[in-house]
N, C-alpha and C. Protein backbone atom coordinates (compact mmCIF):
# COMPACT_ATOMS: atom_id res chain seq x y z
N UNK A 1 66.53 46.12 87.58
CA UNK A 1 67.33 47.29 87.86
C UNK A 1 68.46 47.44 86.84
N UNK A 2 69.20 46.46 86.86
CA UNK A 2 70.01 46.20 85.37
C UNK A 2 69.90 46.91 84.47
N UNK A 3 68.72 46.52 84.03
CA UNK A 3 67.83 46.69 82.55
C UNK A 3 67.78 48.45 82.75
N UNK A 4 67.43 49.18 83.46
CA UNK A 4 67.25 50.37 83.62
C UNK A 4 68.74 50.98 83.27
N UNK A 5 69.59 51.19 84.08
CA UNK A 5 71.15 51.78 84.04
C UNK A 5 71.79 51.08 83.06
N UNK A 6 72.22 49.94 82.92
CA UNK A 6 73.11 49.56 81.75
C UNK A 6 72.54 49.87 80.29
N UNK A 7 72.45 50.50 79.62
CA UNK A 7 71.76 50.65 78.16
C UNK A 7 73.14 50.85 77.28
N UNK A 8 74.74 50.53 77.46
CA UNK A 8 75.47 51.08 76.40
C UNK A 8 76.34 49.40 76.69
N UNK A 9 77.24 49.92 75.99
CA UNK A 9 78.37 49.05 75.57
C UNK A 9 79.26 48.45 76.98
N UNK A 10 79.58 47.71 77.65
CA UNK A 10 80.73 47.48 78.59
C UNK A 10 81.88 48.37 78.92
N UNK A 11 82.17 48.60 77.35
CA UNK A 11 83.51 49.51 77.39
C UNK A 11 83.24 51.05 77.48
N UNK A 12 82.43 51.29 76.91
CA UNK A 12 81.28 52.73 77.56
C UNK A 12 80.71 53.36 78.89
N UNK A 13 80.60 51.88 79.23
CA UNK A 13 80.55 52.35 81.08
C UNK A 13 81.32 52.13 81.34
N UNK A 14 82.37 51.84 81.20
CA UNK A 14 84.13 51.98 81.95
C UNK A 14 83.93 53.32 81.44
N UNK A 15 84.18 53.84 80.51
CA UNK A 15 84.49 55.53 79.79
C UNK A 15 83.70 56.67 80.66
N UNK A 16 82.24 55.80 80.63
CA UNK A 16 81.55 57.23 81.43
C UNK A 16 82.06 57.09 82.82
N UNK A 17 82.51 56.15 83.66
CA UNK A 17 82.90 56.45 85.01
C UNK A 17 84.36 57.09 85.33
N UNK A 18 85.10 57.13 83.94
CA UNK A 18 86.25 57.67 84.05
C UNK A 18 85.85 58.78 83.57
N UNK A 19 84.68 59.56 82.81
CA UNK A 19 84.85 60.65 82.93
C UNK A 19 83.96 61.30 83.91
N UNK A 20 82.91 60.47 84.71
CA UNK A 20 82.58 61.28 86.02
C UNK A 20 83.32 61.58 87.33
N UNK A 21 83.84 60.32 87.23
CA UNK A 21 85.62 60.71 88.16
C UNK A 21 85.99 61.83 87.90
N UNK A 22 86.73 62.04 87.02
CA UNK A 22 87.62 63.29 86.02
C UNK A 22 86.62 64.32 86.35
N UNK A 23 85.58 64.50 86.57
CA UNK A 23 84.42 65.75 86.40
C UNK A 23 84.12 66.11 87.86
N UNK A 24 84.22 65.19 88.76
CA UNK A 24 83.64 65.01 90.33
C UNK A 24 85.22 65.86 90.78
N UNK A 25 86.36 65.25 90.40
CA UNK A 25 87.34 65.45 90.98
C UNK A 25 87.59 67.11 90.64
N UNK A 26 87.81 68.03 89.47
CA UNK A 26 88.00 68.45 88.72
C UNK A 26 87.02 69.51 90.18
N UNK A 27 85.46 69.65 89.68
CA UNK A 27 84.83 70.20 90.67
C UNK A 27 85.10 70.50 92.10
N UNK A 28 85.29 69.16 92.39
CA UNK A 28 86.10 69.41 94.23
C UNK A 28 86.74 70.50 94.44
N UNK A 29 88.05 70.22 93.32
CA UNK A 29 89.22 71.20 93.10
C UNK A 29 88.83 72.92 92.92
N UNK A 30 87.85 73.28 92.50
CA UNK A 30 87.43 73.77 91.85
C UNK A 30 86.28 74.92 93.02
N UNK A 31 85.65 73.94 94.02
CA UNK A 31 85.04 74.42 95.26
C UNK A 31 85.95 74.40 96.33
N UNK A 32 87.02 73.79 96.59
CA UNK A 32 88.20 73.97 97.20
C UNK A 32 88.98 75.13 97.37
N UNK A 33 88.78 75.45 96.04
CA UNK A 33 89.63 77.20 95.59
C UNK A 33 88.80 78.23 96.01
N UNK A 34 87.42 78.05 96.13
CA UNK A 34 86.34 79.07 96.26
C UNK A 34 86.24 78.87 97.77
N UNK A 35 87.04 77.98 98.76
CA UNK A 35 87.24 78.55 99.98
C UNK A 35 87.71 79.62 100.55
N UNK A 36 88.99 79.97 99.67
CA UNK A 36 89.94 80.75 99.74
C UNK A 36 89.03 81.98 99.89
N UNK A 37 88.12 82.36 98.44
CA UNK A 37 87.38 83.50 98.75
C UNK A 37 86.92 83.75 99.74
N UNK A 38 85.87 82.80 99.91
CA UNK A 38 84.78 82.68 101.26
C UNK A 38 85.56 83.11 102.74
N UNK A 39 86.49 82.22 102.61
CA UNK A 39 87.28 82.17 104.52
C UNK A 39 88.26 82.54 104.61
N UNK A 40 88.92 83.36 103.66
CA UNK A 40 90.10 83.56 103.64
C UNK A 40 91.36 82.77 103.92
N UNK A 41 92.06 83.04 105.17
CA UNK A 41 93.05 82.30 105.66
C UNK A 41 93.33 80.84 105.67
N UNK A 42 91.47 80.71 106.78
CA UNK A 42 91.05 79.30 106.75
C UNK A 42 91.03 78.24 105.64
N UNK A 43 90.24 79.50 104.86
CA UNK A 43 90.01 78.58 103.75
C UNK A 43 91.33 77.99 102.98
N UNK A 44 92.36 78.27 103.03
CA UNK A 44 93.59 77.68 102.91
C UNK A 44 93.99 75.96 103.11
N UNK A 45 93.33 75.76 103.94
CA UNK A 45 93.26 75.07 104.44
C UNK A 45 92.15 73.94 104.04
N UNK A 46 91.21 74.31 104.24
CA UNK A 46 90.42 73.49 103.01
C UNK A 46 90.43 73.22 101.95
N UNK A 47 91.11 74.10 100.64
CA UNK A 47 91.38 74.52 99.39
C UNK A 47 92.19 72.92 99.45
N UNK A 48 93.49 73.04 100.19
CA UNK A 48 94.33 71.79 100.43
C UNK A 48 93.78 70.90 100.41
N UNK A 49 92.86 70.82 101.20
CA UNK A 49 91.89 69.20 101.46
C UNK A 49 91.10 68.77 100.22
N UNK A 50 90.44 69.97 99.85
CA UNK A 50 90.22 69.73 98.65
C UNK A 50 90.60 69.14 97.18
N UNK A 51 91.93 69.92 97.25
CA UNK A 51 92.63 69.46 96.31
C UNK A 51 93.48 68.43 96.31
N UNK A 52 93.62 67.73 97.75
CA UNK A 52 93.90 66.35 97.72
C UNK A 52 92.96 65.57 97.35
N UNK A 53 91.75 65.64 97.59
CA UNK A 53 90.30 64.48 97.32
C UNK A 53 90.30 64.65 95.94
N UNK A 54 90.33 66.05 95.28
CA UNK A 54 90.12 66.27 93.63
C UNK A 54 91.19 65.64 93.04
N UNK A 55 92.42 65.52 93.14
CA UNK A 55 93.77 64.86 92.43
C UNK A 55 93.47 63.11 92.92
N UNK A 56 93.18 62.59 93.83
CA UNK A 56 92.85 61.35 93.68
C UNK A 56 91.83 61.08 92.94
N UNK A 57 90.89 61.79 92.85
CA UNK A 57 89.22 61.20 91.98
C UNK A 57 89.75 61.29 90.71
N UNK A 58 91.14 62.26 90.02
CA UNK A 58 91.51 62.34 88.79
C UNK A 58 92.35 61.19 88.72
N UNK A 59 92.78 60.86 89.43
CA UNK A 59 94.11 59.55 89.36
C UNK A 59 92.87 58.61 89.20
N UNK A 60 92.16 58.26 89.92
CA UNK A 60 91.29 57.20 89.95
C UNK A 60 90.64 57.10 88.66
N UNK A 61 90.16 58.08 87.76
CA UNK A 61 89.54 57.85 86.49
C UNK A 61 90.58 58.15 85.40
N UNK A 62 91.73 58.38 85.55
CA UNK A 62 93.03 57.55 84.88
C UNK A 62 93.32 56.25 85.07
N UNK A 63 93.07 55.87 85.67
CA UNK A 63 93.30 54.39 85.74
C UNK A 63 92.10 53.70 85.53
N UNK A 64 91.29 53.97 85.16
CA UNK A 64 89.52 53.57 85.07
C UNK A 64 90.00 53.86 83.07
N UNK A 65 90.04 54.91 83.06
CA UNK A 65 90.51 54.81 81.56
C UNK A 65 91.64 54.04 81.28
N UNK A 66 92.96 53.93 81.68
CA UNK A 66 93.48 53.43 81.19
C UNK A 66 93.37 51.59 81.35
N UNK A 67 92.52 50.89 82.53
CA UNK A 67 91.64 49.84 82.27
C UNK A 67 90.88 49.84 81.32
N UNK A 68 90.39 50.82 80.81
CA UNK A 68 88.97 50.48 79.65
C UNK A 68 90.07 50.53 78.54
N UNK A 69 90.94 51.44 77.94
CA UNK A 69 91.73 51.18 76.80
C UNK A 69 92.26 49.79 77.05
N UNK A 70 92.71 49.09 78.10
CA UNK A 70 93.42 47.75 77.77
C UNK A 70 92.45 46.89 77.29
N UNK A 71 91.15 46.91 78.39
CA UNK A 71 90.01 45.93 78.02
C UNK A 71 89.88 46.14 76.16
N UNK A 72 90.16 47.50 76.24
CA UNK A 72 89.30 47.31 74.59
C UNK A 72 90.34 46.98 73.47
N UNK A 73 91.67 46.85 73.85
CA UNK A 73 92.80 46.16 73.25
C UNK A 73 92.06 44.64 72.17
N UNK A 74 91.79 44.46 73.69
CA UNK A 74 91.54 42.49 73.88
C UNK A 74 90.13 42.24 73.41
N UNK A 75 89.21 43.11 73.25
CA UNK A 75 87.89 42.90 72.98
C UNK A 75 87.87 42.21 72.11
N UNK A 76 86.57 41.34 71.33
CA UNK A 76 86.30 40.53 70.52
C UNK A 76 85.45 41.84 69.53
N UNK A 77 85.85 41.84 68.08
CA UNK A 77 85.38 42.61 67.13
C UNK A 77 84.67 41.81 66.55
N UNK A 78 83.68 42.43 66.02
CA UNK A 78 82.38 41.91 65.35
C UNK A 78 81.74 42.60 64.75
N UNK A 79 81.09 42.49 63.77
CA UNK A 79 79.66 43.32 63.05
C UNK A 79 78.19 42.89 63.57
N UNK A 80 77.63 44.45 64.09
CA UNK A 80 76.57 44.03 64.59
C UNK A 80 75.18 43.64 63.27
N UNK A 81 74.73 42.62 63.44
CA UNK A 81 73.70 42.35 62.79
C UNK A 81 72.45 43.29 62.47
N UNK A 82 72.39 43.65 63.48
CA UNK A 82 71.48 45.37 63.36
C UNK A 82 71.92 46.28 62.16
N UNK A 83 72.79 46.94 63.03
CA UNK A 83 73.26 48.32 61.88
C UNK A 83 74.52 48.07 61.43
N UNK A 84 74.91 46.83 61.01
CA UNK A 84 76.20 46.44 60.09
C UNK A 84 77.28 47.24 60.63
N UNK A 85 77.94 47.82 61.77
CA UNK A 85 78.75 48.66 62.25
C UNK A 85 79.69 47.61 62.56
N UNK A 86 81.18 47.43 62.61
CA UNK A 86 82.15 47.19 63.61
C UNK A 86 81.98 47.21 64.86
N UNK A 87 81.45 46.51 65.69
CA UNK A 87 81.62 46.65 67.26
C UNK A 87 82.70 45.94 68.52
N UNK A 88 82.62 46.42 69.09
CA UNK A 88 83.36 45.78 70.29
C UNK A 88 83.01 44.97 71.43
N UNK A 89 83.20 43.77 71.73
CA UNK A 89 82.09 42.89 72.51
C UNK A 89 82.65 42.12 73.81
N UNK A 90 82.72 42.60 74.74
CA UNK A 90 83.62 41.88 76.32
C UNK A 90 82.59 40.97 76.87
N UNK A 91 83.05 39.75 77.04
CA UNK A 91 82.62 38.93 77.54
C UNK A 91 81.44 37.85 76.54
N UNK A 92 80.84 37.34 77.52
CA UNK A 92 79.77 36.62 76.20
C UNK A 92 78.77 37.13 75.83
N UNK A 93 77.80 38.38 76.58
CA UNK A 93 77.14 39.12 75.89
C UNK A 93 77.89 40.70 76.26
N UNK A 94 76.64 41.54 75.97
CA UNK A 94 77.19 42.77 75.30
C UNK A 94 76.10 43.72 74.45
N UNK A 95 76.53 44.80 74.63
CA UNK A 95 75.66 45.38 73.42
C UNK A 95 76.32 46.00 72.11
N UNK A 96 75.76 46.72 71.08
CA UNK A 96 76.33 47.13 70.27
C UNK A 96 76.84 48.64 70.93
N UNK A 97 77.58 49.41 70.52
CA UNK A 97 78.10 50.72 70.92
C UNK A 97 77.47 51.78 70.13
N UNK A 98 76.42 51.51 69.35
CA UNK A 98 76.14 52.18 68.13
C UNK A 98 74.35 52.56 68.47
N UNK A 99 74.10 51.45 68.53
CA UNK A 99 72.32 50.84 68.26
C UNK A 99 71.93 50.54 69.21
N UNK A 100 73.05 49.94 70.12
CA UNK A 100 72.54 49.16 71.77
C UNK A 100 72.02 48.30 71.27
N UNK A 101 72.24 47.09 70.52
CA UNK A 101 71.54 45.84 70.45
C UNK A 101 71.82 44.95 71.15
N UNK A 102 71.43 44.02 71.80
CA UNK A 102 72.24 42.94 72.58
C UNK A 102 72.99 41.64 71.82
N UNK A 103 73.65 41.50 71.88
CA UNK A 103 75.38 40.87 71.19
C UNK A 103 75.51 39.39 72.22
N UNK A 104 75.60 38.52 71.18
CA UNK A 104 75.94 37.34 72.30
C UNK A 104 76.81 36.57 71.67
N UNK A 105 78.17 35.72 72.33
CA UNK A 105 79.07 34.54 71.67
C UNK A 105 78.19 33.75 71.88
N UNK A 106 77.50 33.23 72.85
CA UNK A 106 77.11 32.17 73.14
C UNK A 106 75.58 31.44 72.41
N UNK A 107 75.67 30.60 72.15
CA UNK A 107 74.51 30.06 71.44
C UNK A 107 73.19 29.47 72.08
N UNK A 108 73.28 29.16 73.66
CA UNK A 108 72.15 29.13 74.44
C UNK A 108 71.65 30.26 74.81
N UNK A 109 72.21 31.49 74.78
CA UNK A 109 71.62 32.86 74.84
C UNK A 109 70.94 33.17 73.56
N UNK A 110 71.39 32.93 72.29
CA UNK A 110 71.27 33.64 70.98
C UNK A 110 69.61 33.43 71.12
N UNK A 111 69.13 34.80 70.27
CA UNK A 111 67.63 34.35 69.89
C UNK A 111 67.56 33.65 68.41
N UNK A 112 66.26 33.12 68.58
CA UNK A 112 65.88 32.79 67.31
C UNK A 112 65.01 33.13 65.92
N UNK A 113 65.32 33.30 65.19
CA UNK A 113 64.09 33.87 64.43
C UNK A 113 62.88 33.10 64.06
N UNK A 114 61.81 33.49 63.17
CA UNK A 114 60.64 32.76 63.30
C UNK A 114 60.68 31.89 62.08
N UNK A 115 61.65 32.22 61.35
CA UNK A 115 62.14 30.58 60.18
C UNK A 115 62.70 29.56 60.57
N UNK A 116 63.72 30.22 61.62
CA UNK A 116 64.37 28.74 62.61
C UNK A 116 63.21 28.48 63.57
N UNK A 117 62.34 28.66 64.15
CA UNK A 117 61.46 28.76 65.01
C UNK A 117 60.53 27.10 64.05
N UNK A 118 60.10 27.30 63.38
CA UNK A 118 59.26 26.27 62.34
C UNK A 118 59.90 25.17 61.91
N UNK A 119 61.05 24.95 61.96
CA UNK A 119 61.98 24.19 61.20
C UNK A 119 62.22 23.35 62.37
């Protein structure tokens, strides 16, 4: 299941959930106001509710971003072996942000090639 959804970088899926937050919330807000049309008075009243759930889902992927900018403060920089790019790498594996290659510190993960393979 993993293997299916994760295909980007660590710090990339922090980014895309701060901007589906930001997009979910944004919308709420957005069908909240289109009460007003619909119900008039009532809808006043919902619009409110609305736009309380929409201003938290925006707070929430402010702080989802501003977690992913710290994480990526601290990240470990590297060149990916693939496409020679600068990348950014949290934790001991990882992918590239570029190519999606898989990125590892660790040396019981690393693969091997088929010259070290013979040797």
């Amino acid at each position: 299941m993993n293997k299916f959804f994760f295909k980007s970088a660590k710090i990339n899926e922090f980014r895309l959930w701060g901007l589906v937050f930001t997009l979910v919330g944004m919308g709420v807000m957005i069908l909240g106001t289109a009460g007003i049309v619909f119900w008039g008075q009532a809808g006043k009243i919902i619009a409110a509710i609305f736009m309380v759930i929409g201003m938290i889902s925006l707070l929430i992927s402010v702080a989802v971003y501003f977690w992913a900018g710290m994480m990526s403060t601290s990240a470990t920089m590297l060149q990916c072996p693939e496409c020679s790019r600068p990348t950014k790498m949290l934790g001991k594996t990882d992918r590239c942000m570029y190519c999606k290659t898989i990125l590892t510190l660790d040396p019981a993960q690393a693969t091997t090639t088929p010259s070290e393979q013979q040797v």
